[in-house]
Protein backbone atom coordinates (compact mmCIF):
# COMPACT_ATOMS: atom_id res chain seq x y z
CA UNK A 1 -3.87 -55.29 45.19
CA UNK A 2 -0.46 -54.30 45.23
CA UNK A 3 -0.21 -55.57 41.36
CA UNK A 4 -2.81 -53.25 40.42
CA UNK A 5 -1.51 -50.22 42.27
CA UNK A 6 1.72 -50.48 40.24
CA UNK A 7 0.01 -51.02 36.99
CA UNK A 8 -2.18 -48.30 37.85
CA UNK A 9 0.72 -45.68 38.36
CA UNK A 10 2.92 -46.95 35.23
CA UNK A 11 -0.07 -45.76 33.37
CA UNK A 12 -0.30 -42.45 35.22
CA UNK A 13 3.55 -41.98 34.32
CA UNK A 14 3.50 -43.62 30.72
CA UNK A 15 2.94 -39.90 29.06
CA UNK A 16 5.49 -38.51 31.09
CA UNK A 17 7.66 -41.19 30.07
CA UNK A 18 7.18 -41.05 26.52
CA UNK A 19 7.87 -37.35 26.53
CA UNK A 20 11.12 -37.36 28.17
CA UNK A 21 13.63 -36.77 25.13
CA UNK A 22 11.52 -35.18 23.10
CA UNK A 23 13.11 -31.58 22.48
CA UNK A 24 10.85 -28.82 22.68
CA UNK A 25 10.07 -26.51 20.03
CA UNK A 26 9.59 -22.77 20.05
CA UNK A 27 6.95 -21.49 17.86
CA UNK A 28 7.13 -17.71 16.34
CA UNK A 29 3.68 -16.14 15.90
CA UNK A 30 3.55 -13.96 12.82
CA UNK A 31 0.52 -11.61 11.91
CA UNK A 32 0.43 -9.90 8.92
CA UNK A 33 -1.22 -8.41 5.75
CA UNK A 34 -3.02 -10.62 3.37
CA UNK A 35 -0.33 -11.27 0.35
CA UNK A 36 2.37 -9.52 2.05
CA UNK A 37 4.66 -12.44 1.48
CA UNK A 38 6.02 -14.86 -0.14
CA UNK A 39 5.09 -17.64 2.35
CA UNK A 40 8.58 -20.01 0.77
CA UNK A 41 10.25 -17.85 3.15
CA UNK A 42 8.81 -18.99 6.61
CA UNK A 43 9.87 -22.22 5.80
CA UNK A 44 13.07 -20.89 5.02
CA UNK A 45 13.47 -19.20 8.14
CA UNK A 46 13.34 -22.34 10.07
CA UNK A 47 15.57 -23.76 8.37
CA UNK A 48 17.77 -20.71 8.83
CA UNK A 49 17.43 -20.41 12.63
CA UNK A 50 18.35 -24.17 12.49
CA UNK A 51 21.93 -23.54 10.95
CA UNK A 52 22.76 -20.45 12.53
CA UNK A 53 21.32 -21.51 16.48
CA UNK A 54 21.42 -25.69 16.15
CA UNK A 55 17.79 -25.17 17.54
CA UNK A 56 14.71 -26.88 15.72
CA UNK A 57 11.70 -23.93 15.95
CA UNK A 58 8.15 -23.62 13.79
CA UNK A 59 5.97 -20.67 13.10
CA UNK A 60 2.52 -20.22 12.83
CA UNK A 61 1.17 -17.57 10.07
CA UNK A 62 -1.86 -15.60 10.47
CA UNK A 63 -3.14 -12.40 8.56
CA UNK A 64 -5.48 -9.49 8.58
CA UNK A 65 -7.20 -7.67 5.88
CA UNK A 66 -7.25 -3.99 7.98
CA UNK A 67 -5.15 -2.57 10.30
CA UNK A 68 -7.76 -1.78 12.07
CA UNK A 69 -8.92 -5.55 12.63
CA UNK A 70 -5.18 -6.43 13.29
CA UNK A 71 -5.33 -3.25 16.64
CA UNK A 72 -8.89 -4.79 17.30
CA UNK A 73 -6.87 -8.24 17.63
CA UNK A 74 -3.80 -7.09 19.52
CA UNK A 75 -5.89 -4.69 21.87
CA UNK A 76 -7.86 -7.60 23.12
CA UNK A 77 -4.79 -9.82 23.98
CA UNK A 78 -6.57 -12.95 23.03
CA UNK A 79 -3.69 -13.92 21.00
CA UNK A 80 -0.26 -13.66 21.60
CA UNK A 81 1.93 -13.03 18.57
CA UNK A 82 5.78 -12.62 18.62
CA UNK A 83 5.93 -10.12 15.36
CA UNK A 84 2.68 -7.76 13.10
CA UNK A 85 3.10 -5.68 10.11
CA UNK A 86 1.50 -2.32 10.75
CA UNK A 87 1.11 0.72 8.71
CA UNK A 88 2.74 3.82 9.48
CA UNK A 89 0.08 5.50 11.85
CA UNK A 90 -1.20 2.39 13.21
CA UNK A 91 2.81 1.82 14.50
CA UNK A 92 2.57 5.37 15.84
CA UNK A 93 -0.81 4.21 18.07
CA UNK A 94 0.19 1.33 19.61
CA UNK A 95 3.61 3.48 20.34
CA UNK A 96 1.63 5.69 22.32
CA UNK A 97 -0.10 2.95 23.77
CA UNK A 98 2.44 0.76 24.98
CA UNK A 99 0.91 -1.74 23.20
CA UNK A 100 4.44 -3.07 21.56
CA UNK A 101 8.07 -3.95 23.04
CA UNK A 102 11.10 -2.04 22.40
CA UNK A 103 13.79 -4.12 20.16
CA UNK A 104 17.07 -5.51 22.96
CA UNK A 105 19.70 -4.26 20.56
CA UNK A 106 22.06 -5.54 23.07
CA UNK A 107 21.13 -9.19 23.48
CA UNK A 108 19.38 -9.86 20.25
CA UNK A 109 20.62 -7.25 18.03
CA UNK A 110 19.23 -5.99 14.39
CA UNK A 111 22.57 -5.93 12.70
CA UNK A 112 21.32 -7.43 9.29
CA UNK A 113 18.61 -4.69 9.04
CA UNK A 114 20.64 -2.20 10.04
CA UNK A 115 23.47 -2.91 7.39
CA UNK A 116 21.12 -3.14 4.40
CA UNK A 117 17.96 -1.35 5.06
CA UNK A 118 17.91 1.59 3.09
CA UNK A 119 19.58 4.66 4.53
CA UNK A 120 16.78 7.41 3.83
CA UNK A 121 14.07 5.11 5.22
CA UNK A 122 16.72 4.40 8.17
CA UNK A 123 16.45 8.21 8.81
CA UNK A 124 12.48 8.86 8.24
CA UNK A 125 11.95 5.95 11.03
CA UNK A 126 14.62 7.89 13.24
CA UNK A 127 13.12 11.42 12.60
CA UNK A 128 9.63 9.49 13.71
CA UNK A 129 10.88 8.16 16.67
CA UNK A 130 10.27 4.36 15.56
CA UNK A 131 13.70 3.02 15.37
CA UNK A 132 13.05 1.13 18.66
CA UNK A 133 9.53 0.19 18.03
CA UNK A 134 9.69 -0.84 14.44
CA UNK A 135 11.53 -1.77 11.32
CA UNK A 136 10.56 -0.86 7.98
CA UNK A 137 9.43 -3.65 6.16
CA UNK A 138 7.99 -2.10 2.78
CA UNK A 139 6.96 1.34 1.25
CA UNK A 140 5.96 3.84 -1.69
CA UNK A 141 3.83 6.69 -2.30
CA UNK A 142 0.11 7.47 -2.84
CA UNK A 143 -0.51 8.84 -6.01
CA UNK A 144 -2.78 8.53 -9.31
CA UNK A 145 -2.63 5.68 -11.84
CA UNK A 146 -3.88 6.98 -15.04
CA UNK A 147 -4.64 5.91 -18.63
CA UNK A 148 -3.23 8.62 -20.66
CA UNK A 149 -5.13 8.35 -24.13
CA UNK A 150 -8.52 8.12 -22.36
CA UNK A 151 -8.01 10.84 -20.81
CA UNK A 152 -6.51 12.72 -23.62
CA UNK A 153 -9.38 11.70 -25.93
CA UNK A 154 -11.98 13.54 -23.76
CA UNK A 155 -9.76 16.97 -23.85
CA UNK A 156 -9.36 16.46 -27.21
CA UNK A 157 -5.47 16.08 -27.49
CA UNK A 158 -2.71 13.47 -28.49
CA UNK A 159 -1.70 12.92 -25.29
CA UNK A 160 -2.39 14.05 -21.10
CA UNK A 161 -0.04 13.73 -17.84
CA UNK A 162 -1.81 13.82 -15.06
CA UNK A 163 -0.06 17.04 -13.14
CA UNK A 164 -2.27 17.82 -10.24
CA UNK A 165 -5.18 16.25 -7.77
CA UNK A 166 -7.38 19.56 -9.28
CA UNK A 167 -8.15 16.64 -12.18
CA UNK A 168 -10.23 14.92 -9.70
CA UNK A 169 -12.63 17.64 -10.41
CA UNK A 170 -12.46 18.53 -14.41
CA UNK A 171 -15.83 18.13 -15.89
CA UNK A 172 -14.46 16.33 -18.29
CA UNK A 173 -13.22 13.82 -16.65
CA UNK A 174 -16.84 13.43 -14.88
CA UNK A 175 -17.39 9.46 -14.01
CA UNK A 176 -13.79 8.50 -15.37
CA UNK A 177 -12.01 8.72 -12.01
CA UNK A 178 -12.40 6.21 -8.54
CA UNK A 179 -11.06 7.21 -4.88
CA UNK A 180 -10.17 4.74 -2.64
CA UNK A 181 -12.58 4.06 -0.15
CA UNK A 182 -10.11 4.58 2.83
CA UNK A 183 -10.27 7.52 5.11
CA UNK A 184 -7.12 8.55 5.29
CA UNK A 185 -5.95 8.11 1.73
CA UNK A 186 -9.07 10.42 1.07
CA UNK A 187 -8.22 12.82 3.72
CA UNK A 188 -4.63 13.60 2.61
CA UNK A 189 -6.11 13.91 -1.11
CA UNK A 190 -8.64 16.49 -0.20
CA UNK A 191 -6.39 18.29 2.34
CA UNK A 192 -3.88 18.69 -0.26
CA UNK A 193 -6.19 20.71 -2.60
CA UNK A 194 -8.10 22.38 0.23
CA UNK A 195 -4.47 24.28 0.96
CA UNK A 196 -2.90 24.40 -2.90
CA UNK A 197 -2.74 28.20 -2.70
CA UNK A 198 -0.58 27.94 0.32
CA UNK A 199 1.75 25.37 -1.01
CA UNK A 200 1.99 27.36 -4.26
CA UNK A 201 3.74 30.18 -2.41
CA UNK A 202 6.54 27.85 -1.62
CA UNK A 203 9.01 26.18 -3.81
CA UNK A 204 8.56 22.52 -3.85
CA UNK A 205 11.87 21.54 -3.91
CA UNK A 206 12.84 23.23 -1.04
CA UNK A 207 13.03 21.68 2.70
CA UNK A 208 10.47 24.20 3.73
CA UNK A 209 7.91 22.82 1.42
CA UNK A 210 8.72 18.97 2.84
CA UNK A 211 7.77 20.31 6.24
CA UNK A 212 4.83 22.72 4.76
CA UNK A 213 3.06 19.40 2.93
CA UNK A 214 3.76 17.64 6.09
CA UNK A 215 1.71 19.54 8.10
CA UNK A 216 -1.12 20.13 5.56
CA UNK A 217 -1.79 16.64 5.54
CA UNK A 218 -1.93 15.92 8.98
CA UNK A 219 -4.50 19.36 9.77
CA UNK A 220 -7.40 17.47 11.55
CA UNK A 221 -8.77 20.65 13.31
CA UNK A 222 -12.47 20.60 13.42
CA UNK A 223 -12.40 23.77 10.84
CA UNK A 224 -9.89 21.35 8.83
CA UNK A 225 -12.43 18.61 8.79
CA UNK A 226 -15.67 20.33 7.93
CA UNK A 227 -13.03 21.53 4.90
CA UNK A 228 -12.10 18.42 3.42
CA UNK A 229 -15.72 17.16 4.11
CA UNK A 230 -16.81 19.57 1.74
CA UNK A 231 -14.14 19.10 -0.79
CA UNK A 232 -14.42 15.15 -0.60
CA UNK A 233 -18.04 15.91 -1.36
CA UNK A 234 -16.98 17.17 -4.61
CA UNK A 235 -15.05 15.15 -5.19
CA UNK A 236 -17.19 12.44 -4.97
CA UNK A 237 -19.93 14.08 -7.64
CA UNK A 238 -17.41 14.17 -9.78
CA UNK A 239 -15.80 10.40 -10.05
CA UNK A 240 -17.22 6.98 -10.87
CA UNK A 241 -17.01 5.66 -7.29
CA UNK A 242 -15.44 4.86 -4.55
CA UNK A 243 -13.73 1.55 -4.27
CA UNK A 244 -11.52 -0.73 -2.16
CA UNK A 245 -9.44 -3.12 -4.41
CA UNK A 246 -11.40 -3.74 -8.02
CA UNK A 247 -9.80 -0.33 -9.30
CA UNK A 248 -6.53 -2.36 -10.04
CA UNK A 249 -8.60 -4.72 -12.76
CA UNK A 250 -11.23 -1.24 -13.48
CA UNK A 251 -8.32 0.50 -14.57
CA UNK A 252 -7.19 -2.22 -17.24
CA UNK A 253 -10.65 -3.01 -18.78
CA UNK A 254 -11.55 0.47 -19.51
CA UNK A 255 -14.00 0.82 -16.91
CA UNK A 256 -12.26 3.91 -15.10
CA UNK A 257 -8.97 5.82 -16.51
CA UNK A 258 -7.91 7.10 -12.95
CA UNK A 259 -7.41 5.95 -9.78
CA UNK A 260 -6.16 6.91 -6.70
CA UNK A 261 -3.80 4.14 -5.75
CA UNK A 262 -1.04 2.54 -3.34
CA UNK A 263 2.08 2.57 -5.48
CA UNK A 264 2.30 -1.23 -5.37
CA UNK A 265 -1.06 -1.61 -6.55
CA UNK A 266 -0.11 0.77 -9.67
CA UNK A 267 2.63 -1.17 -10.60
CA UNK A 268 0.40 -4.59 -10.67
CA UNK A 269 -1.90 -2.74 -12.95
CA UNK A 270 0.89 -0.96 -15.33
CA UNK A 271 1.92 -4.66 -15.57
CA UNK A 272 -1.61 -6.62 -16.06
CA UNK A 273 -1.99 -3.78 -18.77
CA UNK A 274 0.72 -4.20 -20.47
CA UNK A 275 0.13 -7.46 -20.82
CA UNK A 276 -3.03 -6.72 -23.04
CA UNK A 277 -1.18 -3.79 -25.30
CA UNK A 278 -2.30 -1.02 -22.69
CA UNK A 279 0.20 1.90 -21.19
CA UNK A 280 -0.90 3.36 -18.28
CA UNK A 281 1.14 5.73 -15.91
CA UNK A 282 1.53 6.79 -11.94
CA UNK A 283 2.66 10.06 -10.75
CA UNK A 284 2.44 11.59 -7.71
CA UNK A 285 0.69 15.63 -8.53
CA UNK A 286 2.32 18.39 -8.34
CA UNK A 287 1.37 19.48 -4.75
CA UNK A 288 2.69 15.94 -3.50
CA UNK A 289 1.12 13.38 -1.66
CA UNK A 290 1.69 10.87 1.13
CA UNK A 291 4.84 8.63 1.34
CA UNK A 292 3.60 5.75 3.59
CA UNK A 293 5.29 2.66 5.28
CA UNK A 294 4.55 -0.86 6.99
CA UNK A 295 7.05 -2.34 9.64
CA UNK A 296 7.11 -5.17 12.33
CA UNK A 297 6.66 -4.54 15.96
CA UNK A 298 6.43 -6.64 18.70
CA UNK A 299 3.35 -6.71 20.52
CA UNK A 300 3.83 -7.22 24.29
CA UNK A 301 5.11 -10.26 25.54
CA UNK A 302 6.79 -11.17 22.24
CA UNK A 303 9.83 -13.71 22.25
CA UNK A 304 12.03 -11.05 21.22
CA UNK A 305 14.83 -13.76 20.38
CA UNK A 306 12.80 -15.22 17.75
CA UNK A 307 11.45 -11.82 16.15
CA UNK A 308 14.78 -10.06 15.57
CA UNK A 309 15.81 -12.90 13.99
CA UNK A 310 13.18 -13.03 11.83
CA UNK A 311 13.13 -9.49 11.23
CA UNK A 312 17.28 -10.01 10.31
CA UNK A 313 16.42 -13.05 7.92
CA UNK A 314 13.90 -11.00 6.15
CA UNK A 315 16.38 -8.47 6.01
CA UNK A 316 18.76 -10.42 3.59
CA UNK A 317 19.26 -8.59 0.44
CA UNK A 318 18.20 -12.09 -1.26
CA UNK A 319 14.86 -12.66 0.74
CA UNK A 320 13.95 -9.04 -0.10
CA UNK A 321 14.48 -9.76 -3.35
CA UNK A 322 12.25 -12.95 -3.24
CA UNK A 323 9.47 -11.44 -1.54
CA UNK A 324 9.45 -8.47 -3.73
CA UNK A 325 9.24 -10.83 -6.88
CA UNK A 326 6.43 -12.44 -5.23
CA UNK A 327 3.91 -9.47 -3.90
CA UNK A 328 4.89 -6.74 -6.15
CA UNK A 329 5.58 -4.07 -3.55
CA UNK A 330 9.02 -2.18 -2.71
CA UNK A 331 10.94 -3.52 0.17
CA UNK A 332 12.75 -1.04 2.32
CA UNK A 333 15.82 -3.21 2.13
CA UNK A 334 18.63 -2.44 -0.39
CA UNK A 335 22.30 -4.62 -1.08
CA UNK A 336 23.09 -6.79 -4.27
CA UNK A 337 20.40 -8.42 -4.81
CA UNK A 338 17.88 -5.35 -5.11
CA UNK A 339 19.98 -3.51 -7.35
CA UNK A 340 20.48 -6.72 -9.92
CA UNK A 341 16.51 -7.08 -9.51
CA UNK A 342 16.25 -3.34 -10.49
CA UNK A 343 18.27 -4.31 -13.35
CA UNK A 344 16.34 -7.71 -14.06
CA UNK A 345 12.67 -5.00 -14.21
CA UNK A 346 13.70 -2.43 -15.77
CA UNK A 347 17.30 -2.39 -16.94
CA UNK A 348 19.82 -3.46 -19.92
CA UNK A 349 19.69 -6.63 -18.28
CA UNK A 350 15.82 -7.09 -18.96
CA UNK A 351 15.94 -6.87 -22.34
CA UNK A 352 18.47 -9.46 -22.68
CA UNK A 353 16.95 -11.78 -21.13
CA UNK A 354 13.44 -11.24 -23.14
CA UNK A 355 15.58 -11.92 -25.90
CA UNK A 356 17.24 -15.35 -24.42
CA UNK A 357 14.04 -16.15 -23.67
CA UNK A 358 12.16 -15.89 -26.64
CA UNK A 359 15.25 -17.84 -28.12
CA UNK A 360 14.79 -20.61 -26.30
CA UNK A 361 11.07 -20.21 -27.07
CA UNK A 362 12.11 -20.95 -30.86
CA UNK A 363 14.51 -23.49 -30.61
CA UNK A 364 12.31 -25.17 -28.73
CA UNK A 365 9.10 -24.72 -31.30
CA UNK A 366 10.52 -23.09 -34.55
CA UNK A 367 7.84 -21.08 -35.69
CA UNK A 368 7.31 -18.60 -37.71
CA UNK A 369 5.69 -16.86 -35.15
CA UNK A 370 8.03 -17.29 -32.61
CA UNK A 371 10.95 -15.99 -35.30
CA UNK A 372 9.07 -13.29 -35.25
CA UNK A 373 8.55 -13.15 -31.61
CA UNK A 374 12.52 -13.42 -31.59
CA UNK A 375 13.10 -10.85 -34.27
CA UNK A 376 11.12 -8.06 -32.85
CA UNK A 377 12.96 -8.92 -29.16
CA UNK A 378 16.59 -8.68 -30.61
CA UNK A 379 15.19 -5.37 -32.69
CA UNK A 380 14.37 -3.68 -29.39
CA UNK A 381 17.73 -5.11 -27.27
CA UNK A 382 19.04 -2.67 -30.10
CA UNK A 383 16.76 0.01 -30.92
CA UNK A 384 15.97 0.91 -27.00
CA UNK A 385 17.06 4.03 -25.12
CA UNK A 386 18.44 4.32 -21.46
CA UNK A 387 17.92 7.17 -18.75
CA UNK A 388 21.08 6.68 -16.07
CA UNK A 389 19.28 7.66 -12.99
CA UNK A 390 21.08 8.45 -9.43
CA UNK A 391 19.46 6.05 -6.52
CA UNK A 392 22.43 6.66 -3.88
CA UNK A 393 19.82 8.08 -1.61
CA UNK A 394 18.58 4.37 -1.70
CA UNK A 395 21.13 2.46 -1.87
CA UNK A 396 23.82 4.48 -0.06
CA UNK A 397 26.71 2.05 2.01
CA UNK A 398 24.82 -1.28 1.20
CA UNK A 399 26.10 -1.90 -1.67
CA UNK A 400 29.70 -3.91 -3.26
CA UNK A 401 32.17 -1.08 -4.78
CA UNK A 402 31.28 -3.29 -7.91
CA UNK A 403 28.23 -1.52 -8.17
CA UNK A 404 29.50 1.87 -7.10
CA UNK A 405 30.22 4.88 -9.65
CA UNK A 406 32.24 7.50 -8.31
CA UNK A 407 31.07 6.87 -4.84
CA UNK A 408 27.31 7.02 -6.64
CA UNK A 409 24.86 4.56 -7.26
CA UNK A 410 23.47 4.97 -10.77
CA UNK A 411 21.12 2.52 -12.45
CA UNK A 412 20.47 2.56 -16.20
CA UNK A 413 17.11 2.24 -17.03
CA UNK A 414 14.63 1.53 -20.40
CA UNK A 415 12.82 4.60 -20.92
CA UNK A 416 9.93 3.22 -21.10
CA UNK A 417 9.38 2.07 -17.55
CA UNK A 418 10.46 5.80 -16.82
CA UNK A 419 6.65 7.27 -15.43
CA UNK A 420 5.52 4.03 -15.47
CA UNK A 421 6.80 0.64 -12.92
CA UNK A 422 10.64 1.97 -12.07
CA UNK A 423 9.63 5.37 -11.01
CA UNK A 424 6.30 4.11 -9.39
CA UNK A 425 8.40 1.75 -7.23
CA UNK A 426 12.03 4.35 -7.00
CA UNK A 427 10.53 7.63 -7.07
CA UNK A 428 13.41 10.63 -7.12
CA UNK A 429 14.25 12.85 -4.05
CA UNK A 430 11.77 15.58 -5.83
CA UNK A 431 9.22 13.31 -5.79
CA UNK A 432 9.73 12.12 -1.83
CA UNK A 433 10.13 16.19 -1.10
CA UNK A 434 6.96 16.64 -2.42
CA UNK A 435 5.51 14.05 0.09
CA UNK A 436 5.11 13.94 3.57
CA UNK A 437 4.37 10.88 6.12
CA UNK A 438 0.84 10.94 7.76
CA UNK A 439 0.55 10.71 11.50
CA UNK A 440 -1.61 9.24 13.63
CA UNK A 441 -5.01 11.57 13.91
CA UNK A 442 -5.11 10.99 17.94
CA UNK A 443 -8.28 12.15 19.77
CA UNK A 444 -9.71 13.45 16.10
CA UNK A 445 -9.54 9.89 14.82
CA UNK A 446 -14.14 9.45 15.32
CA UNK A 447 -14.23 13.07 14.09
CA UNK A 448 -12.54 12.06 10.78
CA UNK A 449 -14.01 8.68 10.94
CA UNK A 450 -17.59 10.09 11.23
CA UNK A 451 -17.06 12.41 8.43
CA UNK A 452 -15.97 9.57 6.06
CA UNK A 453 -18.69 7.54 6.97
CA UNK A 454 -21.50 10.30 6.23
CA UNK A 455 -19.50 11.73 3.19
CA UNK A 456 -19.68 8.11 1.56
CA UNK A 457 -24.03 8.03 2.78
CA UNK A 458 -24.15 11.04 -0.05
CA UNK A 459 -26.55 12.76 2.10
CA UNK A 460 -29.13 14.35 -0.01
CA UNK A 461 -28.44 18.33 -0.34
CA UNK A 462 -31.45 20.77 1.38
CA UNK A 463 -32.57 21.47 -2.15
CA UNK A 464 -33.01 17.62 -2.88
CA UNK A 465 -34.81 17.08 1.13
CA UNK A 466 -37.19 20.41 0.67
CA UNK A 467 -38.48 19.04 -2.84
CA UNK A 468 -39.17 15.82 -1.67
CA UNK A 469 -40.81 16.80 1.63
CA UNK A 470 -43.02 19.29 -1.06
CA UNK A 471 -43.68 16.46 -3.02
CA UNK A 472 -45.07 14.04 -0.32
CA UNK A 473 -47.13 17.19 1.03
CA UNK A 474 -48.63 17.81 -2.24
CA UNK A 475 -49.39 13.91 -2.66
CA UNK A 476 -51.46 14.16 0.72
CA UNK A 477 -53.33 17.32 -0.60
CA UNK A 478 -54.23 15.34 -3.83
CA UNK A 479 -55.51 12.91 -1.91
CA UNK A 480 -57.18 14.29 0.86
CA UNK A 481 -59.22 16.74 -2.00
CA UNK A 482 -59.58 13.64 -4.01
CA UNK A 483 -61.91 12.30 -0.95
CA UNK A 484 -63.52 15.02 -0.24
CA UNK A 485 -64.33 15.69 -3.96
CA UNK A 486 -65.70 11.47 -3.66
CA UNK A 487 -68.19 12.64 -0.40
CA UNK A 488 -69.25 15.70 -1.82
CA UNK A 489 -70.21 13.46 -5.25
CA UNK A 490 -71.73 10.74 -3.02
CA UNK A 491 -73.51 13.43 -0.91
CA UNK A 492 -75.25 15.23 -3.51
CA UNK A 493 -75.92 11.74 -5.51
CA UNK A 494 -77.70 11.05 -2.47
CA UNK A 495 -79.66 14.05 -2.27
CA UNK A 496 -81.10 13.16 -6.09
């Protein structure tokens, strides 16, 4: 009996045996955007944390498609993750709340960020009051992506820029154009050219217009709303559609020529474009527009440990760089590495190496096509002109005095990413004046909402309702004589 007991509680204690050495491992729970990066890196990090801690750690990786089903998520507690990816006003909501941790700058501190994050973004988080919440993990402007000869073509002319939002409505742009089918994109649009007159009256490069543009945006009175409802209505008799992501392949195949898009989105289509011989072109109007930003935050009850550290890995100058060569987007992050990717895109340096490697393309397959190939590459490396731009608002103190020019950071770029990818992704401190950051709409979040949701139903006008109830009436009159007209027949048929 005694033989059995024993065997009985070896067994109990066998998985409490086996366990004992076995070091535990922390996992980090990340939740972010669909394609938001380059997923290399999370492997990366662990092997990261393992060099610079001597502790073994592994991640799991989920993502969301809306911010809205990534609050739904967090708000419900279900899951507990360690670090999300935001936008902008979303950051600002679960600020107010307390649905995130503040960053321990003391124990587990955000140097890396801190030294190469770019200073004007650095300040725009501090003027917000994020700095504690949240760190900037990408950005860029809403604008227009446009296909300049369409659009010149129907105004008979050689060539159009897109200046202003007012194109939206040209008749002869009628079913050319497509709006994003997100509420607050289309409510910054349409508040924008409700208010042009009073942003005329100010000078756009001045500070007061920065905080003018900032406020016209962000006007969600109920006299506001009804407003932009109206002008979103017009809007949307004017354009081909609305749409949610196929504008960035519309665009290319000739099926729209404008678009109101995320920068990062423009640049993927000025790129797919290219590709097939076509030149399109971003700008952000005249009256401005919106300059947006995603960060991480920590929902509550985060390892905060493990999600600085992440934060400060992603934060290398050299991981930027690797995750903006992989989704397309800007990182907020500046150093080395950016400004010899800036280069790489768009510089000196990017013609050179079209022209190594369509070199290598020949003396690996001598054509003559690929001679030609060559020829025409080595033609432009000399034939091209360069516009020296000034990025030190960027860049400014993360950078190697290597790269510095008088205490400035200029990069030399090919004109002809100028209005097209480098000024999409870098836009100039006229540009960023012009635009102003949206905020969180608060208790008039449903009001908007609602208004979105019956501008998109295209509710049929009075005119439209009164002719149709007319017509049904008149349909039962027919009818109703028609039978009587068939008794009276059969009444006097009976008579006979």
């Amino acid at each position: 009996m005694k033989r059995y007991f024993l065997v009985l509680c070896l067994l109990l204690l066998l998985p409490v045996l086996c366990s004992c050495g076995e070091e535990e491992v922390r996992i980090i729970k990340i939740y972010n955007c669909v394609d938001y990066i380059d997923e290399d890196v999370l492997d990366d990090f662990v092997d990261y944390f393992y060099e610079k801690h001597g502790e073994r750690i592994d991640y799991i990786y989920d993502t969301f498609e809306t911010n809205e089903s990534m609050y739904n998520t967090i708000r419900t507690g279900k899951t507990d993750y360690d670090l999300c990816c935001p936008s902008d006003y979303m950051i600002q909501k679960m600020i107010r709340e307390d649905r995130v941790e503040k960053f321990d700058f003391e124990q587990y501190n955000l140097d890396t960020y801190f030294e190469n994050c770019s200073p004007y973004l650095l300040d725009l988080f501090e003027q917000n009051g994020w700095t504690e919440y949240a760190a900037c993990y990408m950005w860029g402007t809403l604008g227009l992506i446009y296909n300049p000869s369409e659009l010149a073509s129907k105004v008979d002319e050689e060539d159009y820029t897109v200046e202003s939002w007012e194109d939206f409505l040209k008749p002869e742009f009628k079913g050319m154009a497509s709006l994003k089918d997100s509420v607050r994109d289309a409510y910054c649009v349409a508040s924008i050219m409700v208010h042009k007159d009073e942003l005329n009256k100010v000078d756009s490069s001045s500070k007061e217009y920065n905080t003018l543009i900032q406020d016209v945006i962000n006007r969600v009175s109920d006299e506001d709303i009804e407003k932009v409802s109206n002008k979103l209505r017009e809007i949307k008799s004017n354009i081909y559609g609305l749409e949610v992501d196929s504008a960035k392949g519309d665009i290319v195949t000739g099926k729209i020529a404008m678009n109101l898009a995320w920068s990062g989105d423009a640049v993927y289509s000025i790129d797919l474009a290219e590709e097939a011989g076509i030149e399109l072109r971003y700008t952000v109007p005249n009256e401005g527009g919106n300059v947006w930003f995603d960060g991480w935050v920590m929902p509550k009850g985060a390892d905060k440990e493990l999600a600085q550290e992440f934060i400060n890995f992603l934060s290398l100058p050299e991981i930027a760089a690797q995750n903006m060569e992989e989704i397309g987007y800007t990182s907020s992050i500046a150093g080395d590495a950016i400004y010899n990717l800036i280069d790489e895109w768009y510089g000196v340096a990017s013609n050179e190496l079209y022209v190594e490697e369509c070199q290598a393309l020949y003396d690996e397959d001598p054509t003559i096509e690929n001679k030609e190939l060559l020829d025409e590459a080595i033609a432009y490396l000399d034939e091209a002109t360069y516009t020296e731009v000034d990025l030190t608002y960027f860049f400014k103190g993360t950078l190697s005095e290597e790269y510095l020019t008088d205490d400035k950071v200029i990069v030399t770029i090919d004109d002809s990413y100028m209005g097209r990818q480098f000024t999409t992704q870098y836009p100039d401190l006229d540009t960023l004046n012009r635009c102003g950051v949206m905020q969180d709409f608060d208790e008039q979040n449903e009001t908007v909402l609602q208004m979105w949701i019956n501008v998109k139903a295209n509710k049929a006008s009075l005119i439209l309702i009164v002719s149709l109830i007319s017509f049904v009436i008149l349909v039962i009159l027919l009818v109703l004589y028609s039978k009587r007209s068939y008794f009276a027949r059969k009444r006097r048929l009976n008579k006979k």
